[in-house]
C-alpha atoms as a PDB file:
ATOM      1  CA  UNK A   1       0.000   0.000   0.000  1.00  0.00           C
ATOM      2  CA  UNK A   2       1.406   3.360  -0.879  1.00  0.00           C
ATOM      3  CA  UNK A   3       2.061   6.028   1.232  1.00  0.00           C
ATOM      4  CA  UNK A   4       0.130   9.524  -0.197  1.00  0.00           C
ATOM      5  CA  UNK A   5       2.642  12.171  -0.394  1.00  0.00           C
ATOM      6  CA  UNK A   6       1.610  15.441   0.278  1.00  0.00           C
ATOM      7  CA  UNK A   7       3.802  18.121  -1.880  1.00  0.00           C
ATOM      8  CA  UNK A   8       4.434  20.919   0.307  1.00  0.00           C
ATOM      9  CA  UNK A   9       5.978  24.253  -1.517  1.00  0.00           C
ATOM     10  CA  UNK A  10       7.226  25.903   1.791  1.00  0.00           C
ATOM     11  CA  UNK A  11       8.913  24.877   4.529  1.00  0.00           C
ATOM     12  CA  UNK A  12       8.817  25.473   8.156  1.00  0.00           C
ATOM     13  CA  UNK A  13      10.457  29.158   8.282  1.00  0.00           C
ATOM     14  CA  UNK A  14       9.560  30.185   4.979  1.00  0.00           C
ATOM     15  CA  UNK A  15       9.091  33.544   4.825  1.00  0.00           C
ATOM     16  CA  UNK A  16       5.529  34.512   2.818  1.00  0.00           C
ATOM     17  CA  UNK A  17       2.670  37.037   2.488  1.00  0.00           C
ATOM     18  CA  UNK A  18      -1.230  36.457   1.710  1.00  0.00           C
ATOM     19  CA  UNK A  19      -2.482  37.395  -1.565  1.00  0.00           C
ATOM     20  CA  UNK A  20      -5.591  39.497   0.389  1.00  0.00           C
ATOM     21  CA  UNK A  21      -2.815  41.044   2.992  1.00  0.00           C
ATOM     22  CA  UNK A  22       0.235  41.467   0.921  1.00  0.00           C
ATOM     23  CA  UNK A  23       2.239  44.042   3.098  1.00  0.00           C
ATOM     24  CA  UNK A  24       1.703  41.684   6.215  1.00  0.00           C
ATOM     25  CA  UNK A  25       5.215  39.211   6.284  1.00  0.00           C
ATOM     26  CA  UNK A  26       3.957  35.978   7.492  1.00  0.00           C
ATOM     27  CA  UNK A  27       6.406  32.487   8.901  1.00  0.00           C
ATOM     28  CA  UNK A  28       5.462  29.358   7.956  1.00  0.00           C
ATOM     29  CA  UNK A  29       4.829  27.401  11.081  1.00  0.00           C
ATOM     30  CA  UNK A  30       3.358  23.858  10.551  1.00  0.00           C
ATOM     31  CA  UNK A  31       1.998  22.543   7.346  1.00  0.00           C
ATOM     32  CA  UNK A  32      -1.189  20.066   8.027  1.00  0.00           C
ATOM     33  CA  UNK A  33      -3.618  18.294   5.577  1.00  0.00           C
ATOM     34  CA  UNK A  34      -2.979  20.750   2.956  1.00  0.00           C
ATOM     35  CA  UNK A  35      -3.330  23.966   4.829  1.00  0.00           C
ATOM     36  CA  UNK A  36      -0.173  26.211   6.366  1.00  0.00           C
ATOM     37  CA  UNK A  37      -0.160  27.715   9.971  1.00  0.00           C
ATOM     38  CA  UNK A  38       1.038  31.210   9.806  1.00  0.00           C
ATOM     39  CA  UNK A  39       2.766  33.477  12.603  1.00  0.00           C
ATOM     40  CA  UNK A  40       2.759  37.160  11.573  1.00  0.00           C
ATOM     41  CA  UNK A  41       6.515  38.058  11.601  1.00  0.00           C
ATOM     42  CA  UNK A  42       7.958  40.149  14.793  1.00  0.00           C
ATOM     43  CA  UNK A  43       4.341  39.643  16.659  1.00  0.00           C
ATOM     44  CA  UNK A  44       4.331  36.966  19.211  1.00  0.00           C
ATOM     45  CA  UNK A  45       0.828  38.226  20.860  1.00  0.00           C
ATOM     46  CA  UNK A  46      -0.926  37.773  17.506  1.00  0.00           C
ATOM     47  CA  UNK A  47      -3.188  34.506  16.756  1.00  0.00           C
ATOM     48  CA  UNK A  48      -1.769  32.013  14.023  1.00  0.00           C
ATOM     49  CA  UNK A  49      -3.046  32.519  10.769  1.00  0.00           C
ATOM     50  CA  UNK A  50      -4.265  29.379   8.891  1.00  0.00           C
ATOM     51  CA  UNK A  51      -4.268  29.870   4.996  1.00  0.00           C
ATOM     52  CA  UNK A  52      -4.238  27.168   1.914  1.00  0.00           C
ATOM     53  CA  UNK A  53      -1.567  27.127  -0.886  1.00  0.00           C
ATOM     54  CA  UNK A  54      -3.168  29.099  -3.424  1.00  0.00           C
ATOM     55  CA  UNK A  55      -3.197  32.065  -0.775  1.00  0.00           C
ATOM     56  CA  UNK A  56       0.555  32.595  -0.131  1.00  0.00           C
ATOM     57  CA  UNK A  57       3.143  33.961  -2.616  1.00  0.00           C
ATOM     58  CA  UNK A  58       6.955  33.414  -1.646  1.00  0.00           C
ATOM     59  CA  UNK A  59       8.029  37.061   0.605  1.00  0.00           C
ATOM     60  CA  UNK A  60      11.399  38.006  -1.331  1.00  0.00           C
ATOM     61  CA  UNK A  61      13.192  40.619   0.129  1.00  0.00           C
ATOM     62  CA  UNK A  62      12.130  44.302  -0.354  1.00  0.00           C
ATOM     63  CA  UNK A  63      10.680  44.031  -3.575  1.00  0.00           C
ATOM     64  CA  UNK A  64       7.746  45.674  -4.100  1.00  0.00           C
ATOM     65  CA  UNK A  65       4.368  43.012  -4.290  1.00  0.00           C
ATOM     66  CA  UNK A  66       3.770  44.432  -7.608  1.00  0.00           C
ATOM     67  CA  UNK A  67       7.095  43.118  -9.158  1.00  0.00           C
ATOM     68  CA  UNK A  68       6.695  39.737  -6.658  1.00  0.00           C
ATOM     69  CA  UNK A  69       3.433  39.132  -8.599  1.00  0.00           C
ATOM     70  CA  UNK A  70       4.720  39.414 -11.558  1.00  0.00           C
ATOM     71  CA  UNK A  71       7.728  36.964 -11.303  1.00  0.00           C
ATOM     72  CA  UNK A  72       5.442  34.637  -9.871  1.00  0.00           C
ATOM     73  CA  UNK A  73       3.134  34.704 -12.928  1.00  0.00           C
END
């Protein structure tokens, strides 16, 4: 019997941001039955944030999210 593999694009401690909240930086915290647990970066008092795959883009660097989306496309 095979095992199902669940494909996973981020990792634990991936930096990321919501496509409905993009200047909010978000850490990947757990990744469960196809949904991600999110910690807002820098805010420890804040509740976890539970979004699916389609939601989150990769966070790189200080680019703006207009140029993020469009590398993504």
């Amino acid at each position: 019997m095979k095992k199902d593999y669940m494909e996973k694009r981020y990792k634990k401690g991936d930096l990321v941001y919501a496509k409905v909240r993009p200047s909010v930086i978000l850490v990947v915290r757990l990744y469960v039955r196809k949904v991600y647990y999110c910690a807002i970066q820098n805010n420890t008092a804040a509740n976890e944030l539970v979004y699916f795959d389609s939601e989150l883009r990769p966070y790189i660097g200080t680019l703006s999210t207009i140029k993020v989306e469009q590398l993504t496309l």
